[in-house]
N, C-alpha and C. Protein backbone atom coordinates (compact mmCIF):
# COMPACT_ATOMS: atom_id res chain seq x y z
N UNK A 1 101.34 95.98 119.05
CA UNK A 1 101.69 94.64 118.62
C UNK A 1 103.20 94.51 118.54
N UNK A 2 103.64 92.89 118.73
CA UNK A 2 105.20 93.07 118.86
C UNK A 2 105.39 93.45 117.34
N UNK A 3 106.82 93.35 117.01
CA UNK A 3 107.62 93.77 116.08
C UNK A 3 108.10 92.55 115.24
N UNK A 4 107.64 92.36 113.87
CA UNK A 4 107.71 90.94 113.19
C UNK A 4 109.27 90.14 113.32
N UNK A 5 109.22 89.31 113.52
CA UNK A 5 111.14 88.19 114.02
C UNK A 5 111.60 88.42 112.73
N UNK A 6 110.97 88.53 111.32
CA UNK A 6 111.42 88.07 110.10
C UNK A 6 111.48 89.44 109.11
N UNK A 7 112.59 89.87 108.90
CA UNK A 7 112.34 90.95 107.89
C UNK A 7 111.88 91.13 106.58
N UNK A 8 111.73 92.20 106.27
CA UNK A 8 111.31 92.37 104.75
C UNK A 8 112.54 92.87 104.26
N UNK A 9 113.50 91.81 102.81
CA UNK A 9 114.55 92.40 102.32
C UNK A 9 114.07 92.93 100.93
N UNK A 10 114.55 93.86 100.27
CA UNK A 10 114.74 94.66 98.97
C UNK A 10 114.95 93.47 98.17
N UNK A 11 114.42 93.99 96.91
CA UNK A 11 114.50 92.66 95.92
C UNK A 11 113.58 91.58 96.27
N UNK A 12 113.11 90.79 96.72
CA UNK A 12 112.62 90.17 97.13
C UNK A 12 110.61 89.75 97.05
N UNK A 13 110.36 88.82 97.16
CA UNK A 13 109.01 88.35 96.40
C UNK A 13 108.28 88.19 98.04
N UNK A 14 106.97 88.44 98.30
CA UNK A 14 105.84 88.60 99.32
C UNK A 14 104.69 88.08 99.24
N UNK A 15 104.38 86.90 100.00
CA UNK A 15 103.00 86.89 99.70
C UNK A 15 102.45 87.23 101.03
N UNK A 16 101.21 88.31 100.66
CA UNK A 16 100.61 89.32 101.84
C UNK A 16 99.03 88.55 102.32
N UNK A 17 98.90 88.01 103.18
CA UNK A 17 97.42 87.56 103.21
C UNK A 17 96.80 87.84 104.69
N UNK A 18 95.52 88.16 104.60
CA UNK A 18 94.64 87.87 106.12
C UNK A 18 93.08 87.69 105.80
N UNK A 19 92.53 87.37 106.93
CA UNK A 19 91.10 87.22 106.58
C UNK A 19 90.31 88.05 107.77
N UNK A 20 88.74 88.51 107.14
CA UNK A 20 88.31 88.79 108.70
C UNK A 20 87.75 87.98 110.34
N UNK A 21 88.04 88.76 111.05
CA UNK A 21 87.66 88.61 112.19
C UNK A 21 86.42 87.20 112.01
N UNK A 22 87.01 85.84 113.04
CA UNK A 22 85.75 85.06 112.77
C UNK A 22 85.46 84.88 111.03
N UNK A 23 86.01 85.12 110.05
CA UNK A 23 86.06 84.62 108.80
C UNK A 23 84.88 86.13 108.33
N UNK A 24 84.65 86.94 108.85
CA UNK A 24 83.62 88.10 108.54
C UNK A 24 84.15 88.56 107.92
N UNK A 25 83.20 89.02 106.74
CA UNK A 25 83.12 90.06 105.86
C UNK A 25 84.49 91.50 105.93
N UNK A 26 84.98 91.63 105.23
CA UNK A 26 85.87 93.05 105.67
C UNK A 26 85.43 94.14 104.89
N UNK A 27 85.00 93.33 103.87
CA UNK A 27 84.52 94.38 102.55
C UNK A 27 83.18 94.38 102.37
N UNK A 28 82.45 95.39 102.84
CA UNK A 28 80.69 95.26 102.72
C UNK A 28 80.37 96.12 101.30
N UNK A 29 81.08 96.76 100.43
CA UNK A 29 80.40 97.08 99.15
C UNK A 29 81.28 97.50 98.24
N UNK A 30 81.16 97.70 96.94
CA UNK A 30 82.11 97.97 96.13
C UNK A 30 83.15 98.91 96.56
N UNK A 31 83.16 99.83 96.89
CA UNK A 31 83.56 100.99 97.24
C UNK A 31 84.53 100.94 98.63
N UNK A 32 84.10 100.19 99.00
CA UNK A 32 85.07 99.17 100.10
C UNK A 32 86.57 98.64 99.43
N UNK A 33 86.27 98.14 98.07
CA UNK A 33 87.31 97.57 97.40
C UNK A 33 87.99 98.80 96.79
N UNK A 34 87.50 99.67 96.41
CA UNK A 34 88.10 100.29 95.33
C UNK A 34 89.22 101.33 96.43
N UNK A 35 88.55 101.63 97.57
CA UNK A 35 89.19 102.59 98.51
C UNK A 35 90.27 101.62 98.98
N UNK A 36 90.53 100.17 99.22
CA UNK A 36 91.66 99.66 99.93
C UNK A 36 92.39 99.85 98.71
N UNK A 37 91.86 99.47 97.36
CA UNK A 37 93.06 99.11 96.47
C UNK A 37 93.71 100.82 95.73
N UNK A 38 93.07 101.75 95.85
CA UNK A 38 93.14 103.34 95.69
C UNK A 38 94.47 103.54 96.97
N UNK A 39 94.67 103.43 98.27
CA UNK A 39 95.06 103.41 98.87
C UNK A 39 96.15 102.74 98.93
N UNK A 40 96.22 101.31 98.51
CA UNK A 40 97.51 100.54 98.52
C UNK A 40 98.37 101.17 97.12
N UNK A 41 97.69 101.84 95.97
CA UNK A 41 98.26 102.22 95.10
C UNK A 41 99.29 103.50 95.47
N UNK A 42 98.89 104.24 96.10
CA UNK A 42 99.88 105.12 96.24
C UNK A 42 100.52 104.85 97.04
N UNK A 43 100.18 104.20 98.71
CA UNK A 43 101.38 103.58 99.39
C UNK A 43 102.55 102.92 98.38
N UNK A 44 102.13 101.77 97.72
CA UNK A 44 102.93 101.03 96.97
C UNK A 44 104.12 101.97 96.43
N UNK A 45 103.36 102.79 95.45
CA UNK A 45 103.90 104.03 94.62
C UNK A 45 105.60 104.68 95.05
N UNK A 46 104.80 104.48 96.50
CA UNK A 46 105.64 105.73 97.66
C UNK A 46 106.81 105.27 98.42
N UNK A 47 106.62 103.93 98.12
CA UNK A 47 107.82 102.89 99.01
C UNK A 47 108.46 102.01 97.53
N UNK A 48 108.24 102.29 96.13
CA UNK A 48 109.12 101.51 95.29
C UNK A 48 108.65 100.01 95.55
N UNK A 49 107.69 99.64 95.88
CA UNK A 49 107.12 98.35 95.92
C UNK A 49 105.95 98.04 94.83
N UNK A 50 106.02 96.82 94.28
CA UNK A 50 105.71 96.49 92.93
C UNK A 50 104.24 95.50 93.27
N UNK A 51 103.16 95.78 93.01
CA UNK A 51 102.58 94.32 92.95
C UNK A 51 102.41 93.37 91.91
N UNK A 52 102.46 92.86 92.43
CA UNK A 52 102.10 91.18 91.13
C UNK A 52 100.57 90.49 90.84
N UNK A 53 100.41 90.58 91.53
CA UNK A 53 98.98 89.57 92.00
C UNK A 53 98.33 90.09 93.04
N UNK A 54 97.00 89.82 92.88
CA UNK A 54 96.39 90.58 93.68
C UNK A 54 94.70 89.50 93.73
N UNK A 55 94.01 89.18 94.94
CA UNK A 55 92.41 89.16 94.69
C UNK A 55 91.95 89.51 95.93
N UNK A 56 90.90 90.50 95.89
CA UNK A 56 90.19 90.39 97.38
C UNK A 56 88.86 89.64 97.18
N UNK A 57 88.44 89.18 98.47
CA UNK A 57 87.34 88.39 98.78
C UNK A 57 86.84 89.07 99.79
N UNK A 58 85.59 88.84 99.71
CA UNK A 58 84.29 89.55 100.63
C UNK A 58 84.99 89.45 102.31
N UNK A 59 85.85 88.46 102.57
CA UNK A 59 86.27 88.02 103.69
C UNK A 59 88.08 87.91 104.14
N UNK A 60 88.59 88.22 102.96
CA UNK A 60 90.07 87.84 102.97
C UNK A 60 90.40 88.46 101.85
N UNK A 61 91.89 88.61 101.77
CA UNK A 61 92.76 89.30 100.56
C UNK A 61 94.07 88.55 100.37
N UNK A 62 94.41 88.58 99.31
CA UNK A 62 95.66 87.65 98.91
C UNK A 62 96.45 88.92 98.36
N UNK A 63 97.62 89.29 98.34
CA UNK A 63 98.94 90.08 97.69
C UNK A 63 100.38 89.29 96.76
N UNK A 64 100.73 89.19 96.01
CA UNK A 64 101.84 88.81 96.13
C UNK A 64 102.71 90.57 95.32
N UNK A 65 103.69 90.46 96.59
CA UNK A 65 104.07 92.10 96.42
C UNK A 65 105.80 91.89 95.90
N UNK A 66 106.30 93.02 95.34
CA UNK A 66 107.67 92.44 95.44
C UNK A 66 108.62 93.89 95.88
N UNK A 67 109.23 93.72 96.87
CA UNK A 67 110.12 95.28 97.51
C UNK A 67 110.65 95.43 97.04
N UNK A 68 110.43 96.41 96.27
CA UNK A 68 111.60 97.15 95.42
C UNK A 68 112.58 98.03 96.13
N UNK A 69 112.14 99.13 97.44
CA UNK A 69 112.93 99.71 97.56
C UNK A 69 113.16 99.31 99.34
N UNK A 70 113.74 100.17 99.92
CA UNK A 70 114.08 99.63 101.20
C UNK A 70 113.15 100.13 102.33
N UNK A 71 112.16 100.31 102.01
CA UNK A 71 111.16 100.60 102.86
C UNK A 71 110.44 99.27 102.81
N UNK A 72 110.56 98.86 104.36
CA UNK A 72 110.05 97.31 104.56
C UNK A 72 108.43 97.32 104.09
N UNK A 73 108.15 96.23 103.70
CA UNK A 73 106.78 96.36 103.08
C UNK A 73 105.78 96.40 104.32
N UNK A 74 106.04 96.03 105.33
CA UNK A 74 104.88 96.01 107.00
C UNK A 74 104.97 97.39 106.85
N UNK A 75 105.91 97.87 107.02
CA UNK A 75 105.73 99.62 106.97
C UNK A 75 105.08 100.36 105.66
N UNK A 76 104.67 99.46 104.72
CA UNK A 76 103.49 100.01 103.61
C UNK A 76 102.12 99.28 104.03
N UNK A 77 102.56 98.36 104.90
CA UNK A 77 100.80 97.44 105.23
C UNK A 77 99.96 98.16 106.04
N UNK A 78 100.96 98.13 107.28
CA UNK A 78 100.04 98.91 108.74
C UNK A 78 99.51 100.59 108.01
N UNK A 79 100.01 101.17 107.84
CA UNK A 79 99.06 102.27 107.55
C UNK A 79 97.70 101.83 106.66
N UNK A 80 98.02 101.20 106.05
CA UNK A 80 97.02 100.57 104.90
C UNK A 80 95.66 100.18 105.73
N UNK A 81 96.34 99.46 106.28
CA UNK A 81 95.32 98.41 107.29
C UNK A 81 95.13 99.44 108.52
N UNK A 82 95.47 100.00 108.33
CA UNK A 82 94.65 100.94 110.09
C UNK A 82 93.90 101.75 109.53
N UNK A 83 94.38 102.41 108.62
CA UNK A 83 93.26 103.79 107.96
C UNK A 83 92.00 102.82 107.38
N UNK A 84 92.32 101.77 106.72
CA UNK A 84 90.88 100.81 106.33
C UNK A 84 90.01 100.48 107.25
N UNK A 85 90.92 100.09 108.49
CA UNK A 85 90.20 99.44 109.32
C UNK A 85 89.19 100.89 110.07
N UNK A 86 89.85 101.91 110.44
CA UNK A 86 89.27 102.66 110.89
C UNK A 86 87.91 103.79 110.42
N UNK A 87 87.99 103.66 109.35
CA UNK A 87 87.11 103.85 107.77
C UNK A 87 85.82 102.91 107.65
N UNK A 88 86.37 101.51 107.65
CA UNK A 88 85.17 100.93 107.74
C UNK A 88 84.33 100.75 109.06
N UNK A 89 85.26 100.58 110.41
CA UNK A 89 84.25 101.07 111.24
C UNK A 89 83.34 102.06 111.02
N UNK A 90 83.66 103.33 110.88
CA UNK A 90 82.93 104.57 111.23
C UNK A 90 81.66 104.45 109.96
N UNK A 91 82.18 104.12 109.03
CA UNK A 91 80.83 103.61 107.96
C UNK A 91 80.13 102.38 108.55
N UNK A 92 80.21 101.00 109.00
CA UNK A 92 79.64 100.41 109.31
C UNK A 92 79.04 100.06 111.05
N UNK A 93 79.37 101.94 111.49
CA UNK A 93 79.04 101.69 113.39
C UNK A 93 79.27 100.58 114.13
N UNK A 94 81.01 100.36 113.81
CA UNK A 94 81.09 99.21 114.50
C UNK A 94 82.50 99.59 115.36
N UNK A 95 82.95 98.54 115.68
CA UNK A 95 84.50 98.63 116.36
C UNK A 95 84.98 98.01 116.76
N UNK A 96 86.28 97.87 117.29
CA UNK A 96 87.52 96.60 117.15
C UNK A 96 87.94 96.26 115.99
N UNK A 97 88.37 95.07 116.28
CA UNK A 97 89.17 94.96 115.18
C UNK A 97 88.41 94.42 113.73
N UNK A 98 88.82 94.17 113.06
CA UNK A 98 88.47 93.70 112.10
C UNK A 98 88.91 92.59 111.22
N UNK A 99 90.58 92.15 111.00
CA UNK A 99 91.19 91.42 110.87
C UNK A 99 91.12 90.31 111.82
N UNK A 100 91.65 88.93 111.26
CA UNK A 100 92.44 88.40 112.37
C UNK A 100 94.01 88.83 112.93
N UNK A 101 94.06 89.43 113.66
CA UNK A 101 95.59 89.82 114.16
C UNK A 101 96.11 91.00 112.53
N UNK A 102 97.22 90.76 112.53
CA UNK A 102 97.92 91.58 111.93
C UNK A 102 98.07 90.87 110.65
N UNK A 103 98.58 91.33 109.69
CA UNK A 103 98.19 90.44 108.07
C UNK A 103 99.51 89.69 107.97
N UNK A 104 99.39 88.30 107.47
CA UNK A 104 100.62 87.55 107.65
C UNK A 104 101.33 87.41 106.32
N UNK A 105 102.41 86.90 106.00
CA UNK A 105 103.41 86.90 105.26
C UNK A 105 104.14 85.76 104.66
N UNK A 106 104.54 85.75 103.97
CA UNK A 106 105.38 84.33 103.22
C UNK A 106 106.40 84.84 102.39
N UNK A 107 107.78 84.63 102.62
CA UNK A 107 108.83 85.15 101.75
C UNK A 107 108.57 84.12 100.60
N UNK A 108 108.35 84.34 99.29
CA UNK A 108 108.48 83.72 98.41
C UNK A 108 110.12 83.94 97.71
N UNK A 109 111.12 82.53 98.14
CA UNK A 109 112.15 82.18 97.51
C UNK A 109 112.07 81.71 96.61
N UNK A 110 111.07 81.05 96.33
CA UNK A 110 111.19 79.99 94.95
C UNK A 110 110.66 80.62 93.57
N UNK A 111 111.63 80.68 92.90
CA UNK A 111 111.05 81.52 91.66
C UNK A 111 110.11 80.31 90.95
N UNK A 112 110.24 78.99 90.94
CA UNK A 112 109.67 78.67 89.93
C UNK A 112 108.14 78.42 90.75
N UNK A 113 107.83 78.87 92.39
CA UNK A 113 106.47 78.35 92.44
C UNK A 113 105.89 79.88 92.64
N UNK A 114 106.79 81.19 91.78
CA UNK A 114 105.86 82.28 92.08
C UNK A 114 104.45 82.62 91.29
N UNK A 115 104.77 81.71 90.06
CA UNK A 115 103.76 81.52 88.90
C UNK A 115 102.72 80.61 89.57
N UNK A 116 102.70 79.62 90.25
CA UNK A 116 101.88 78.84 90.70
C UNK A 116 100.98 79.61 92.00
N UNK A 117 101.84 80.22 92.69
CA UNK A 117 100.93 81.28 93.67
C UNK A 117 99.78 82.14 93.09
N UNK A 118 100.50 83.33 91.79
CA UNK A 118 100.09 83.79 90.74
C UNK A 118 98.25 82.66 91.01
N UNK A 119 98.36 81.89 90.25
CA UNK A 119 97.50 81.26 89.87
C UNK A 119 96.30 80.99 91.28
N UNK A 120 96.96 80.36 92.16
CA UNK A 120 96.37 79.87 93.49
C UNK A 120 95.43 81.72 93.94
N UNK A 121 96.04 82.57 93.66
CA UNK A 121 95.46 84.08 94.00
C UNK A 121 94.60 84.66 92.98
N UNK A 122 94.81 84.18 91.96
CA UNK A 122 93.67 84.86 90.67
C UNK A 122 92.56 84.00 90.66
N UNK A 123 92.67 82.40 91.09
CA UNK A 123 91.65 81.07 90.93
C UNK A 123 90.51 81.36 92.14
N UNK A 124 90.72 81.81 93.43
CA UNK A 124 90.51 82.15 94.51
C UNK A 124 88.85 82.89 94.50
N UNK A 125 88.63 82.93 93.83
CA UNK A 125 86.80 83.75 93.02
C UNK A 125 86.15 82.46 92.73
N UNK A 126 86.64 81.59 92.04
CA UNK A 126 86.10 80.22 91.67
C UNK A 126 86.66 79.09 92.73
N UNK A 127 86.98 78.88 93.52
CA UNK A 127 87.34 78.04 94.24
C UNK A 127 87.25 78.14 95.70
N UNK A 128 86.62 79.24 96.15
CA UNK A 128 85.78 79.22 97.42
C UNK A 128 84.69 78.46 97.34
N UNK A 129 83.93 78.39 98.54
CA UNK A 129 82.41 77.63 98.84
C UNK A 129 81.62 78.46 99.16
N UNK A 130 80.67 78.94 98.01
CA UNK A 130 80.47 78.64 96.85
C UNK A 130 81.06 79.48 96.21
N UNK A 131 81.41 79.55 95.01
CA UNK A 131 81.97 80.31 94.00
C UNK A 131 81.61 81.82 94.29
N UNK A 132 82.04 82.82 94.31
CA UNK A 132 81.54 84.35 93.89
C UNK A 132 81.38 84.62 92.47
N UNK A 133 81.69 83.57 91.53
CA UNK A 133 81.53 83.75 90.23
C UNK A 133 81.74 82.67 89.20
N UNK A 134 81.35 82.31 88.30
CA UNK A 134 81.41 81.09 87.47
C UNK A 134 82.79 81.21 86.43
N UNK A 135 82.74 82.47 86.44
CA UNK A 135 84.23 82.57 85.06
C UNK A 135 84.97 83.62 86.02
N UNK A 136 86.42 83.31 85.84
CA UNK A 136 86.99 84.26 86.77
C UNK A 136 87.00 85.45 86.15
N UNK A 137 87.15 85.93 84.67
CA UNK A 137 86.83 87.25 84.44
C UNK A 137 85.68 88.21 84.94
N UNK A 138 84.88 87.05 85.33
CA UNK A 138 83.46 88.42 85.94
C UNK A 138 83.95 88.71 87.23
N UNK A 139 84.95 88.74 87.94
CA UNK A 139 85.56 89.02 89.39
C UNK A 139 86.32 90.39 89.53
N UNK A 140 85.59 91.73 89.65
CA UNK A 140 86.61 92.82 88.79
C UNK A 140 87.31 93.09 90.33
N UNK A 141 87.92 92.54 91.41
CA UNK A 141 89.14 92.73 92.24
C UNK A 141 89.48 91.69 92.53
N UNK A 142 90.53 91.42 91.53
CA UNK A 142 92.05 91.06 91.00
C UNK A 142 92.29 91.30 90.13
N UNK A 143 93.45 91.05 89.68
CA UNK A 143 94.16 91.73 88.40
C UNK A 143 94.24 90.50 87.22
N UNK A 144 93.22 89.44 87.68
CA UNK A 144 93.45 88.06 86.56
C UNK A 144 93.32 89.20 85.29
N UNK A 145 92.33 89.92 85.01
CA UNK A 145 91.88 91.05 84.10
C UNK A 145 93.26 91.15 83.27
N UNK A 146 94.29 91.91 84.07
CA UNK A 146 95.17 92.92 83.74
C UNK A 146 96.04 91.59 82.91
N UNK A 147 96.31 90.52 83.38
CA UNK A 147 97.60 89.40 83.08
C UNK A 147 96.71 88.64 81.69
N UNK A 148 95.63 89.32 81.60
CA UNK A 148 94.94 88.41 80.27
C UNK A 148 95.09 89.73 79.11
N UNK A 149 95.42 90.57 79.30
CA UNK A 149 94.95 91.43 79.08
C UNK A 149 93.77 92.51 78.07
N UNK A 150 92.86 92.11 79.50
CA UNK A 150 91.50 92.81 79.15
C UNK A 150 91.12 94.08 79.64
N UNK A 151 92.25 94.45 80.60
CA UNK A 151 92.42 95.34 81.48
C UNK A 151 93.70 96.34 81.91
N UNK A 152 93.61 96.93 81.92
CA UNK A 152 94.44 98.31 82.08
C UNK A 152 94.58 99.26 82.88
N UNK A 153 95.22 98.18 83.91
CA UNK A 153 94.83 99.02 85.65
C UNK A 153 96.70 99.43 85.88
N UNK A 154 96.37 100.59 86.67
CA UNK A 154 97.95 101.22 87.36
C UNK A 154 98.74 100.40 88.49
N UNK A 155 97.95 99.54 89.03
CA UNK A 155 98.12 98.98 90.19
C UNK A 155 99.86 98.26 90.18
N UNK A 156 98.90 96.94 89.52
CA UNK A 156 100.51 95.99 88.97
C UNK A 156 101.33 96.24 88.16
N UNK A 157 102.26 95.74 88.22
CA UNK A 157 103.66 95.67 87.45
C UNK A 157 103.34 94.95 86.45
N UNK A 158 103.06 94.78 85.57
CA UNK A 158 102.82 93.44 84.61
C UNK A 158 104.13 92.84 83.68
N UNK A 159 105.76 93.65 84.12
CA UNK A 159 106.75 93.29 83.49
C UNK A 159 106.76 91.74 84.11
N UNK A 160 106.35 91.09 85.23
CA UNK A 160 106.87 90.51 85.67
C UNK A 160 105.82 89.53 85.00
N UNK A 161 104.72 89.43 84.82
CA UNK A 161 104.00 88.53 83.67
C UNK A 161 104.45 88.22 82.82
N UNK A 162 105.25 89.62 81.97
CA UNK A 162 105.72 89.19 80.68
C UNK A 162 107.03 88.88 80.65
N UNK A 163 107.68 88.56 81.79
CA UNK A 163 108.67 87.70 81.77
C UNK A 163 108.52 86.34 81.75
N UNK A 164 107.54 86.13 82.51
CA UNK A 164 107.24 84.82 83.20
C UNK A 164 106.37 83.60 81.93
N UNK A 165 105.95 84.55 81.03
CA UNK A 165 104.68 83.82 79.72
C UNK A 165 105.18 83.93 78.40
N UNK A 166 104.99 83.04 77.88
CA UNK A 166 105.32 82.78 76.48
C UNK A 166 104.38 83.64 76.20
N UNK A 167 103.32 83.62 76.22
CA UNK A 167 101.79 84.36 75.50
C UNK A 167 100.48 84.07 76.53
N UNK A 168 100.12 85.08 76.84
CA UNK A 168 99.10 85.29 77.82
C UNK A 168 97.76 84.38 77.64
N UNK A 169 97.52 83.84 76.50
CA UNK A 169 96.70 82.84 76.43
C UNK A 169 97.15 81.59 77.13
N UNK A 170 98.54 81.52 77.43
CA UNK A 170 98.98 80.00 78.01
C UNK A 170 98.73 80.69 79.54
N UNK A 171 98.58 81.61 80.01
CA UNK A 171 98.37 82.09 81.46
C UNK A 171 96.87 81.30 81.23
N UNK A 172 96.12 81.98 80.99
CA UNK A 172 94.55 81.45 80.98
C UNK A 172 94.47 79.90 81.61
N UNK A 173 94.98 79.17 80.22
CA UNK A 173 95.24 77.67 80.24
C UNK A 173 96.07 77.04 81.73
N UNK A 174 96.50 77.62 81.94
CA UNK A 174 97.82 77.57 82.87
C UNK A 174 96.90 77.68 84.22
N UNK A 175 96.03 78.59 84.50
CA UNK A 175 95.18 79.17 85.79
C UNK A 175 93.84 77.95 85.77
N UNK A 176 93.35 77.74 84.65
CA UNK A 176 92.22 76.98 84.51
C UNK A 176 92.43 75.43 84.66
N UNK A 177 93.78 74.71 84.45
CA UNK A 177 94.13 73.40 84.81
C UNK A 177 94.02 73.29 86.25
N UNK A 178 93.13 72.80 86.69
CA UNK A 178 93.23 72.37 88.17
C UNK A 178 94.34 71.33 88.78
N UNK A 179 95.09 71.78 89.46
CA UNK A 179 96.14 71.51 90.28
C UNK A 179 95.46 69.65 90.89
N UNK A 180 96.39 69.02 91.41
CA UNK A 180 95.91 67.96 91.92
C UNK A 180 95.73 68.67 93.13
N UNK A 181 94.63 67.18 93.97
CA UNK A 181 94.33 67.38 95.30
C UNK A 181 95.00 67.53 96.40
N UNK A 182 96.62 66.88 96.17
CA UNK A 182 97.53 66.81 97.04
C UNK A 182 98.36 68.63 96.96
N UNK A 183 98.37 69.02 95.54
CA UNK A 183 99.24 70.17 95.15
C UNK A 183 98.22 71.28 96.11
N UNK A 184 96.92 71.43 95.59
CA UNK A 184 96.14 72.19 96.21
C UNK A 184 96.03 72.51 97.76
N UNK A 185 95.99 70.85 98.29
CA UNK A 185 96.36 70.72 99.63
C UNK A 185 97.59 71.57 100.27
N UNK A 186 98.71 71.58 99.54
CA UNK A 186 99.80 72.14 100.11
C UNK A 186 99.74 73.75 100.17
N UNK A 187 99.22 74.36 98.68
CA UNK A 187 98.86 75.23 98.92
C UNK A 187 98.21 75.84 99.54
N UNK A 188 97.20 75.59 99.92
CA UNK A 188 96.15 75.94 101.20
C UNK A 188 96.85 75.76 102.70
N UNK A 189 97.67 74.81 102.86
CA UNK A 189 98.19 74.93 104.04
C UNK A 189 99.27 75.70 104.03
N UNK A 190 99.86 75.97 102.86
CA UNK A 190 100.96 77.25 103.20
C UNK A 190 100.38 78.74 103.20
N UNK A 191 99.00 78.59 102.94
CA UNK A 191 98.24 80.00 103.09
C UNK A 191 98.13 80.41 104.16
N UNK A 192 97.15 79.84 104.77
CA UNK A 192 97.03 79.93 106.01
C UNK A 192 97.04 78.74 107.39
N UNK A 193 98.30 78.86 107.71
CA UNK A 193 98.73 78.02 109.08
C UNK A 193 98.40 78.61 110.12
C-alpha cells in the first residue's frame, strides 16, 4: 500500500477508525476483543503513545490516540492490524482482507471538540442500529468504564479525563445529552467520508 501524504506529529491528538470488509463482522467472539486490545497495549506501551478513548464494535473500531513519542502512530497500527488480521483468518478459515483498506485517520486540532469525539466513541454501543446494549455501561470494550470510574484498566491514560472534567459524574451527563441532529450529522460525516 502507498505511504500515507499526511504525517503523524509528536504531541499531537488521533482519531484512529475502520470498519470491516462490506461492513462484516471483524470481531467474532470475546477473545477477539481482548487479543486486539492486549496487543495494542503493549504496542502503545512501546512507541510512548497514549490512548484516550477507545470502543470496538462487532464491525468497526473507533481510537482516539495521542503520540507521545516520535514513533509515527501508522507504524504502531500496521503491525497491529496485520498480526489481527492474520490471526483471525487462521481461526475463522478464511482469507483476504478483512478491513476496508487500511485504517483511516483524523488529526484532531481542536482541543475543545476532543471531549465531544470522547463522547461520539463511548455513545457508539447505544447509537448503532440496533443498539448492542441499552446502558452503555453493559458494553465491556471501551473504556466509557474506566472515565466513570468503575473500571481499572492499563490501557488509557485517564490524566487526560481528569484534566478535561470537573467531576466524572458531569462526563456521564455530558455523554448521555444527545447532541442535535445537525451536530450528530457532522459527526458522522467526519467519521467516515
Amino acid at each position: 500500500m502507498p505511504y500515507r501524504d499526511k504525517p503523524f506529529s509528536s504531541g499531537q491528538y488521533y482519531h484512529i477508525y475502520n470498519r470491516g470488509l462490506n461492513r462484516s463482522p471483524v470481531f467474532f467472539n470475546d477473545g477477539n476483543y481482548t487479543l486486539l486490545l492486549a496487543r495494542l497495549k503493549k504496542l502503545l506501551d512501546a512507541h510512548n503513545h497514549q490512548m484516550i478513548a477507545y470502543c470496538l464494535m462487532s464491525n468497526h473500531f473507533h481510537f482516539l490516540l495521542y503520540q507521545g513519542g516520535e514513533t509515527q502512530i501508522s507504524k504502531t497500527m500496521q503491525p497491529l492490524f496485520n498480526g489481527y488480521v492474520k490471526t483471525i483468518n487462521t481461526q475463522q478459515r478464511r482469507s483476504g482482507p478483512l478491513f476496508e483498506g487500511r485504517f483511516k485517520s483524523k488529526h484532531i486540532h481542536d482541543d475543545a471538540y476532543l471531549l465531544h469525539l470522547c463522547r461520539y466513541i463511548h455513545r457508539n454501543p447505544i447509537d448503532c442500529s440496533p443498539p448492542l446494549v441499552q446502558f452503555l455501561i453493559d458494553w465491556p470494550y471501551s473504556n466509557y468504564l474506566e472515565w466513570l470510574g468503575l473500571r481499572h484498566g492499563s490501557l488509557c491514560d485517564i490524566r487526560f479525563r481528569d484534566d478535561c472534567l470537573r467531576d466524572i459524574g458531569s462526563y456521564k451527563d455530558f455523554v448521555m445529552e444527545l447532541p442535535s441532529l445537525k451536530a450528530r450529522m457532522r459527526l458522522e460525516a467526519f467519521m467516515f467520508d
